[in-house]
Protein backbone atom coordinates (compact mmCIF):
# COMPACT_ATOMS: atom_id res chain seq x y z
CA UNK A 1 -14.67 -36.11 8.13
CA UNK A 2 -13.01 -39.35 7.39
CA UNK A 3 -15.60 -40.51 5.56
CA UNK A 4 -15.69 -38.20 3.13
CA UNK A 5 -12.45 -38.13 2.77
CA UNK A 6 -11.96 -41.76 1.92
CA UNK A 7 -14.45 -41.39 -0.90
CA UNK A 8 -13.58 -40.61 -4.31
CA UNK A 9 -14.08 -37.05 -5.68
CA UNK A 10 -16.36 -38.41 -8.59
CA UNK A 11 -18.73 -40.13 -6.12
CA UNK A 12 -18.90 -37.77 -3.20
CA UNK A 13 -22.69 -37.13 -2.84
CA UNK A 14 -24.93 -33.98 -1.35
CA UNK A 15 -25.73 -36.44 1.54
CA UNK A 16 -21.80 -37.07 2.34
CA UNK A 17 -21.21 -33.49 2.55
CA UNK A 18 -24.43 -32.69 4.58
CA UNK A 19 -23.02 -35.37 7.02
CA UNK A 20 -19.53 -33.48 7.47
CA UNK A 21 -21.32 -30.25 7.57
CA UNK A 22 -24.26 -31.00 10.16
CA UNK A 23 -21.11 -32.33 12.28
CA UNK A 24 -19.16 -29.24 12.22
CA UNK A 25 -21.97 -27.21 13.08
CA UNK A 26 -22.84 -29.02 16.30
CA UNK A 27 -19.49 -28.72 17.12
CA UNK A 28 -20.40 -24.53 16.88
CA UNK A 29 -18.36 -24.33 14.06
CA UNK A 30 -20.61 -22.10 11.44
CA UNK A 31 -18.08 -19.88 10.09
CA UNK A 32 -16.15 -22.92 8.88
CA UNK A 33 -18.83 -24.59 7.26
CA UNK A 34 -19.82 -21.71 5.67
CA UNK A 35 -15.98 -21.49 4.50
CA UNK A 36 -15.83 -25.72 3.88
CA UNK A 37 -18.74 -25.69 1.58
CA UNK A 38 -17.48 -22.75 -0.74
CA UNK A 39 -14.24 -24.11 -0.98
CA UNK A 40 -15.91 -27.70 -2.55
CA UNK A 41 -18.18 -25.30 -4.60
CA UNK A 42 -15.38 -23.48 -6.02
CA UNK A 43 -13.48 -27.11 -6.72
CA UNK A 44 -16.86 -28.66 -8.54
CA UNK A 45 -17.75 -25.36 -9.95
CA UNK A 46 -14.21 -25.80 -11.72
CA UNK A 47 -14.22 -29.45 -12.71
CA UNK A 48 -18.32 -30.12 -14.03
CA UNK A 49 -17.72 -28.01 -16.92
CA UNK A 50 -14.61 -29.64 -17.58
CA UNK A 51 -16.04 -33.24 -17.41
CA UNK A 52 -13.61 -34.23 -14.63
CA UNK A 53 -16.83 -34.79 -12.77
CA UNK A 54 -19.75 -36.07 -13.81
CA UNK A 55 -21.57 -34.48 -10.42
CA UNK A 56 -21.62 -31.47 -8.36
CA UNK A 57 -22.53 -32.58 -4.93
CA UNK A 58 -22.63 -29.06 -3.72
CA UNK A 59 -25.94 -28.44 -6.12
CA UNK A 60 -28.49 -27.31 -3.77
CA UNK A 61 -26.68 -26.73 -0.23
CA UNK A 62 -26.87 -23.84 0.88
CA UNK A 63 -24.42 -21.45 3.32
CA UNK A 64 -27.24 -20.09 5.02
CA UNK A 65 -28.47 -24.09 6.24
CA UNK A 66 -25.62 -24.14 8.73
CA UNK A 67 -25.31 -20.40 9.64
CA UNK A 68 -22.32 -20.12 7.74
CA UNK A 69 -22.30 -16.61 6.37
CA UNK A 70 -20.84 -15.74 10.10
CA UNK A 71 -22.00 -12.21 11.62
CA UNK A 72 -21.52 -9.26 9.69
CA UNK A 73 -18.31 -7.08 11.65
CA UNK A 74 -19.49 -3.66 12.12
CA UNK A 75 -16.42 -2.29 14.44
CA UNK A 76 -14.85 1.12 13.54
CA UNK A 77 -12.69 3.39 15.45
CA UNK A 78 -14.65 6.50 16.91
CA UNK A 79 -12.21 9.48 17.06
CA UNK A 80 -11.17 8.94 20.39
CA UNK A 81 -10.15 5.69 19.62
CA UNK A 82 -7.90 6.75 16.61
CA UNK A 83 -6.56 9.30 19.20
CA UNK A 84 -5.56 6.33 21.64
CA UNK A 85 -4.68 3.87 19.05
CA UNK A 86 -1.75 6.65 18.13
CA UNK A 87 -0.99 7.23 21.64
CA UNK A 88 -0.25 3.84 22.11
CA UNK A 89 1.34 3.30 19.17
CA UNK A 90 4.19 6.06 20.34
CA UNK A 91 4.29 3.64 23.29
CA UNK A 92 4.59 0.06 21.48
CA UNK A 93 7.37 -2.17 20.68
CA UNK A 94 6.08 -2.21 17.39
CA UNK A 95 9.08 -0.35 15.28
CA UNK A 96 8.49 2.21 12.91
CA UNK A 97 7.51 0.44 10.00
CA UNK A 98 4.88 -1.82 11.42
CA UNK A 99 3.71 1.58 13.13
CA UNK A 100 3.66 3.21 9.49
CA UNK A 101 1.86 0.66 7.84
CA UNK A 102 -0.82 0.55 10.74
CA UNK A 103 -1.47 4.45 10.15
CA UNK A 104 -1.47 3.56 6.77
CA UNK A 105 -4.42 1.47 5.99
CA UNK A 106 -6.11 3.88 8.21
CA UNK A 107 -5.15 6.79 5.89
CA UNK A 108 -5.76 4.85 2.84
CA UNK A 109 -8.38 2.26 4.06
CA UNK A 110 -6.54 -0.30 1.42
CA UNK A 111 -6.42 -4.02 2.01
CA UNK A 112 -4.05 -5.42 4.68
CA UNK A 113 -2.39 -7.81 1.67
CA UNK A 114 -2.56 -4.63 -1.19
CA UNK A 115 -0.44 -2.92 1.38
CA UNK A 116 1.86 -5.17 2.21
CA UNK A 117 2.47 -6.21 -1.27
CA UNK A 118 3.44 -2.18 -1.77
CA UNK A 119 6.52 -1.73 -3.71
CA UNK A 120 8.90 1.58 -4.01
CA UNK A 121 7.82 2.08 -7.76
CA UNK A 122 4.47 1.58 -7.13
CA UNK A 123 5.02 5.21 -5.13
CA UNK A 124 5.12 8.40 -6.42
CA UNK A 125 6.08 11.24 -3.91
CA UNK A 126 5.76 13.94 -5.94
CA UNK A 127 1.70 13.22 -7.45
CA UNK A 128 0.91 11.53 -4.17
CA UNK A 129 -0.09 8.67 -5.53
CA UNK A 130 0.16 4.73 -4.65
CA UNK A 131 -0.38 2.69 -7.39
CA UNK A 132 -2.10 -0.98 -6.79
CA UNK A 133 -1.20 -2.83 -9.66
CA UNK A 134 -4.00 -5.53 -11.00
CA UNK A 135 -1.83 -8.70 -9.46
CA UNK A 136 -1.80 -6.75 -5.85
CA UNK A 137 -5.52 -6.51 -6.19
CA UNK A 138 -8.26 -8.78 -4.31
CA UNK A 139 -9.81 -10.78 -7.19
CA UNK A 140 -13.13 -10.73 -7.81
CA UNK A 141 -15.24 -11.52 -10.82
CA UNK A 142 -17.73 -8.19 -10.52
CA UNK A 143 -15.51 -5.34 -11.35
CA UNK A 144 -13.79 -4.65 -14.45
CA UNK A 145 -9.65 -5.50 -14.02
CA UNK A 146 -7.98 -2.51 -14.00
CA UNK A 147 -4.90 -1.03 -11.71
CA UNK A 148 -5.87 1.73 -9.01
CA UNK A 149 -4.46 4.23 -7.86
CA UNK A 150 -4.79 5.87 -4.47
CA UNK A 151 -4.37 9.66 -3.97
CA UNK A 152 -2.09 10.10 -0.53
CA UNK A 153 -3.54 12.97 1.86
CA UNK A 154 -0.94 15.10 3.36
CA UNK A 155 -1.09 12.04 6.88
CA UNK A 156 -0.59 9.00 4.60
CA UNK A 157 1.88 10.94 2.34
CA UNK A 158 4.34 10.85 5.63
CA UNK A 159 3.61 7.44 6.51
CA UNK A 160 4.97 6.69 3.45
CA UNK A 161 8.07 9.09 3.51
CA UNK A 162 8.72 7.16 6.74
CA UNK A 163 8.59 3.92 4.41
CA UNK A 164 10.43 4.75 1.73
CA UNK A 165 13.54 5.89 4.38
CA UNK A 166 13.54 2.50 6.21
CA UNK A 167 16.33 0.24 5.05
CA UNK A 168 15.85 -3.33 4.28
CA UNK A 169 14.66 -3.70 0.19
CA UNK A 170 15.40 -1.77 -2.60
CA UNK A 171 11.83 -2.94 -4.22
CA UNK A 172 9.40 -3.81 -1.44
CA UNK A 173 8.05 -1.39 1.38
CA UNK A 174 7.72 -4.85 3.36
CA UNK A 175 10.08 -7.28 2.76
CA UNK A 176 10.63 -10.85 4.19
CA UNK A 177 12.49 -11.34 6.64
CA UNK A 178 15.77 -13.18 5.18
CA UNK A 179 17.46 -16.09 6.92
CA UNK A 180 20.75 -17.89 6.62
CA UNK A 181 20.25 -20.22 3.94
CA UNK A 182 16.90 -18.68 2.44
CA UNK A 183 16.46 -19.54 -1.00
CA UNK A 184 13.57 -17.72 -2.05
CA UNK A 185 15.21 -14.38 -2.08
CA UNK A 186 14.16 -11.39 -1.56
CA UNK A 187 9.81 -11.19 -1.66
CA UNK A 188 7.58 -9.41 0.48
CA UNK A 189 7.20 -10.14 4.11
CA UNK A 190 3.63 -12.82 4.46
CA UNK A 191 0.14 -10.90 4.02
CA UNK A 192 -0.61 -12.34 7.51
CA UNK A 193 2.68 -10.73 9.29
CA UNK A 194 0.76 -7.36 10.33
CA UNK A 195 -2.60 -9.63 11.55
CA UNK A 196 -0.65 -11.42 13.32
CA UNK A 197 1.37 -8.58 15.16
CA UNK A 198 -1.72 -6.76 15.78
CA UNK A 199 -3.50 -9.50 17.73
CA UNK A 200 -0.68 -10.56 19.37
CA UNK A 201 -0.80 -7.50 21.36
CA UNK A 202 -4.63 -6.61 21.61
CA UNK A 203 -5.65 -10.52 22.75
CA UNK A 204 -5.06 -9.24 26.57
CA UNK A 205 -2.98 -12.84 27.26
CA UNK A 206 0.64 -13.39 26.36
CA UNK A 207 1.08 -16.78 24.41
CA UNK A 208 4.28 -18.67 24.66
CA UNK A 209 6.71 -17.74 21.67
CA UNK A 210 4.91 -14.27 21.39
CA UNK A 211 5.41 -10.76 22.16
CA UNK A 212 4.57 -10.04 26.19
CA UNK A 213 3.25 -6.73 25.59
CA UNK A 214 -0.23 -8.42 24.46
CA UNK A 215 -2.44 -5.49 25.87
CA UNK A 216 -0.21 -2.89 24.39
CA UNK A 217 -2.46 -1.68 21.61
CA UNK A 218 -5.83 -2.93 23.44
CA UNK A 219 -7.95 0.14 23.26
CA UNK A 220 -10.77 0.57 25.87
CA UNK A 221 -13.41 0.42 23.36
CA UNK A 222 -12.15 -3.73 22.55
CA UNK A 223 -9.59 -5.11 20.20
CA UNK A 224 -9.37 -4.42 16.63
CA UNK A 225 -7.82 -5.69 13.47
CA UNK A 226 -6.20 -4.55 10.10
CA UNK A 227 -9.69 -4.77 8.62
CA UNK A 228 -11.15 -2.30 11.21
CA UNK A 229 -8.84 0.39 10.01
CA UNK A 230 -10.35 -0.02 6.44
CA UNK A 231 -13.67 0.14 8.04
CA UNK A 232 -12.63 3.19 10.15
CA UNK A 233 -11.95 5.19 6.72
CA UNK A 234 -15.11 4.71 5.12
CA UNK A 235 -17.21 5.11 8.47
CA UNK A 236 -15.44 8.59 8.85
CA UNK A 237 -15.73 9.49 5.55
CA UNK A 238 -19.62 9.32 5.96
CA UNK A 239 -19.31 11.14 8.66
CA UNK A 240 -17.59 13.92 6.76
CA UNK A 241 -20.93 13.72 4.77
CA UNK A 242 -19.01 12.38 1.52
CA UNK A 243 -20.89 10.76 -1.42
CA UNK A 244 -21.24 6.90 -0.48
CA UNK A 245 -20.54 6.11 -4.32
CA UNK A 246 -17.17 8.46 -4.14
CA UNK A 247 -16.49 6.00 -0.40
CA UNK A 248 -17.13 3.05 -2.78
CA UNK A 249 -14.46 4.25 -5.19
CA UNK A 250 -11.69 4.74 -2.35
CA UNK A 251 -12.24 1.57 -1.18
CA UNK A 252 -12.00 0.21 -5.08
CA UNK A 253 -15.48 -1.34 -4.52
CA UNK A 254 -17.14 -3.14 -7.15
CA UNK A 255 -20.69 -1.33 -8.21
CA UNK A 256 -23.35 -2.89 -7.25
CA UNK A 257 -26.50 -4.20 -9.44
CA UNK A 258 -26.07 -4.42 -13.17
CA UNK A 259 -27.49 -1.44 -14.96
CA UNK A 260 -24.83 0.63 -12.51
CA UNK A 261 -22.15 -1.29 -13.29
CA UNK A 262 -23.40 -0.97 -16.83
CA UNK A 263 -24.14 3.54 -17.18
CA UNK A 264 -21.85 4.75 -13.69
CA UNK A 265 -18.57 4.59 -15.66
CA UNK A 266 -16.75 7.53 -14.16
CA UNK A 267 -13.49 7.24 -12.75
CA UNK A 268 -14.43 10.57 -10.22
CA UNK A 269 -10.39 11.15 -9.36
CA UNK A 270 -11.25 14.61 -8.44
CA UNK A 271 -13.71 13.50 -5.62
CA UNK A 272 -11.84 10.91 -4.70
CA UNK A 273 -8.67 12.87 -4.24
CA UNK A 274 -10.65 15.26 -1.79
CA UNK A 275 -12.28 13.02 0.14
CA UNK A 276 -8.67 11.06 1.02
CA UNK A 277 -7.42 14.81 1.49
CA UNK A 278 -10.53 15.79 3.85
CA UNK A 279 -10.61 12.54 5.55
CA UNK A 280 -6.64 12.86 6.12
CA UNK A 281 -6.84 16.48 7.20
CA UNK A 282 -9.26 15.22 10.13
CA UNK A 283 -7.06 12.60 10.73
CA UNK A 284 -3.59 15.25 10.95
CA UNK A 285 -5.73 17.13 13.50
CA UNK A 286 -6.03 13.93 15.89
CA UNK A 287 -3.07 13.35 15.73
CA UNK A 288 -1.74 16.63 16.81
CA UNK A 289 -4.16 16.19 19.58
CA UNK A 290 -2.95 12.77 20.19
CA UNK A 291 0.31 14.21 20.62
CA UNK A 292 -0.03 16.99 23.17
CA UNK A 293 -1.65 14.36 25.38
CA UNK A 294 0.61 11.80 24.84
CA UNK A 295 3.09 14.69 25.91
CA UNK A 296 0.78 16.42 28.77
CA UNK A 297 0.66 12.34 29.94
CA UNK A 298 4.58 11.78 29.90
CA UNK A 299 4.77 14.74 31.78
CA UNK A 300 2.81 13.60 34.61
CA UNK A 301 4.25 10.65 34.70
CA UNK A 302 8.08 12.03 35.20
CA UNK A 303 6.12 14.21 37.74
CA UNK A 304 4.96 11.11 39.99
CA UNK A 305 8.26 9.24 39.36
CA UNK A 306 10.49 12.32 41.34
CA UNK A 307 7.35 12.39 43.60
CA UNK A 308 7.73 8.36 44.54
CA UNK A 309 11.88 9.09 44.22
CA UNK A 310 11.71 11.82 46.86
CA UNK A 311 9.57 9.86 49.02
CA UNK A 312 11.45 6.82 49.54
CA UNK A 313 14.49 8.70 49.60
CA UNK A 314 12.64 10.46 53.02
CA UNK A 315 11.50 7.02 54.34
CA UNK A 316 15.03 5.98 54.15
CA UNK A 317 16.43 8.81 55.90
CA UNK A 318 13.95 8.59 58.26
CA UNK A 319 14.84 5.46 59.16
CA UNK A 320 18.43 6.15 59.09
CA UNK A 321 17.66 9.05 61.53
CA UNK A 322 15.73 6.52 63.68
């Protein structure tokens, strides 16, 4: 690493990089190289055209020579799972707006930073609709730049109620926390802030500084993340036996292959407003499952606290009696 980073950017060389590369990747560290070697391929990719270099050392290495790509996630929540996850989302320390924007993304199946980058105008109660503005937006170069706009099923249309009646910003759903002193004003809380609450309490070990409860919202079936919720949605959704190209559109997919891109212009609103609304209907009946558990469960447990009450309260007079 040092020596390529003592070397000027003009006169780096495929064999300097190769070096830094075939080190990380003994050290097991594939998904970084992978990351490492498109970051220097962006930077070059920039600068050749511009004469600011007259080389691209990246010409010719490839991801796939260190195993960089990294293995494809394939987890998704099974229906029980989204019956736990609520269950123990009732139970968390998480506060209601964290909790909202959780059952959110797995209404919606949007980005984790689209989401959190959600402001009040962007929502309209009355149409159901959450508009993503362009700047929200992951960027990509293979879809056309346009705004979109997600139709709210009848369980994402209260998450957001819930949203809308928290206090805290008059323009974002997620605000920053503001400090004494903070100059930056008021901005939307950091696009890692839900990530980072998540794991925190599905990693099964409390770190230092964190929150205790770190097995809190571990579900039996493993840990999860933001991403898995998004994943969750579209799984479902083919479950429900809806068109993969409508699944594509809710999850503002770019089209694959060039002649599609090119003759499957349709916006399909109407299909993709039912298959939020059938995928959310499926979702408001786990929940009112969820819920009659969670209740049936609370129950029991008052039942065994009088239970362990009344028999220590006997031991004691026992004793006493004694």
């Amino acid at each position: 690493f040092a020596l390529a980073g003592a070397i000027k950017p003009d006169l780096l060389r495929p064999a300097h990089l190769r070096t830094v590369l075939d080190e990380m990747h003994d050290k097991g560290l594939t998904r970084s190289c992978g990351q490492v070697l498109s970051t220097m391929r962006q930077i070059y990719h920039f600068a050749f055209p511009l004469e600011w270099m007259s080389i691209d050392p990246t010409m010719g290495l490839q991801v796939s020579d260190w195993d960089g790509r990294g293995k494809i996630r394939e987890r998704f929540l099974a229906q029980q799972d989204i019956k736990e996850l609520y269950k123990k989302l009732k139970a968390s320390d998480l506060g209601d707006r964290w909790t909202a924007a959780i059952l959110l993304i797995l209404a919606c199946g949007t980005r984790v930073e689209e989401t959190l980058l959600a402001e009040r105008a962007h929502i309209d109660l009355e149409a159901s609709t959450w508009l993503i503005p362009l700047e929200n937006q992951k960027k990509t170069r293979e879809k056309e730049p346009r705004d979109f706009t997600v139709y709210l099923s009848a369980a994402a249309r209260k998450q957001m109620q819930i949203l809308l009646g928290l206090p805290g910003s008059n323009i974002y759903l997620f605000p920053a926390r503001l400090r004494k002193g903070d100059s930056k004003g008021i901005r939307p809380c950091n696009e890692k802030t839900l990530t980072h609450l998540i794991k925190d309490r599905t990693r099964g070990t409390a770190l230092k500084g964190r929150s205790r409860a770190s097995n809190s919202l571990l579900l039996k079936s493993g840990s999860w993340t933001p991403h898995d919720l998004r994943r969750t949605m579209s799984s479902t959704m083919q479950e429900l036996e809806i068109d993969a190209d409508v699944i594509d559109k809710c999850q503002n997919h770019s089209i694959e292959g060039r002649v599609r891109k090119t003759y499957l212009q349709a916006p399909l609103q109407n299909a993709m407003r039912n298959a939020w609304c059938k995928y959310g209907d499926l979702l408001e009946q786990l929940y009112a499952e969820a819920e009659e558990e969670f209740r049936q469960e609370e129950e029991l447990k008052a039942k065994q606290k009088v239970k362990v009450a009344a028999c220590e309260a006997f031991d004691y007079g026992d004793e006493d009696y004694i």
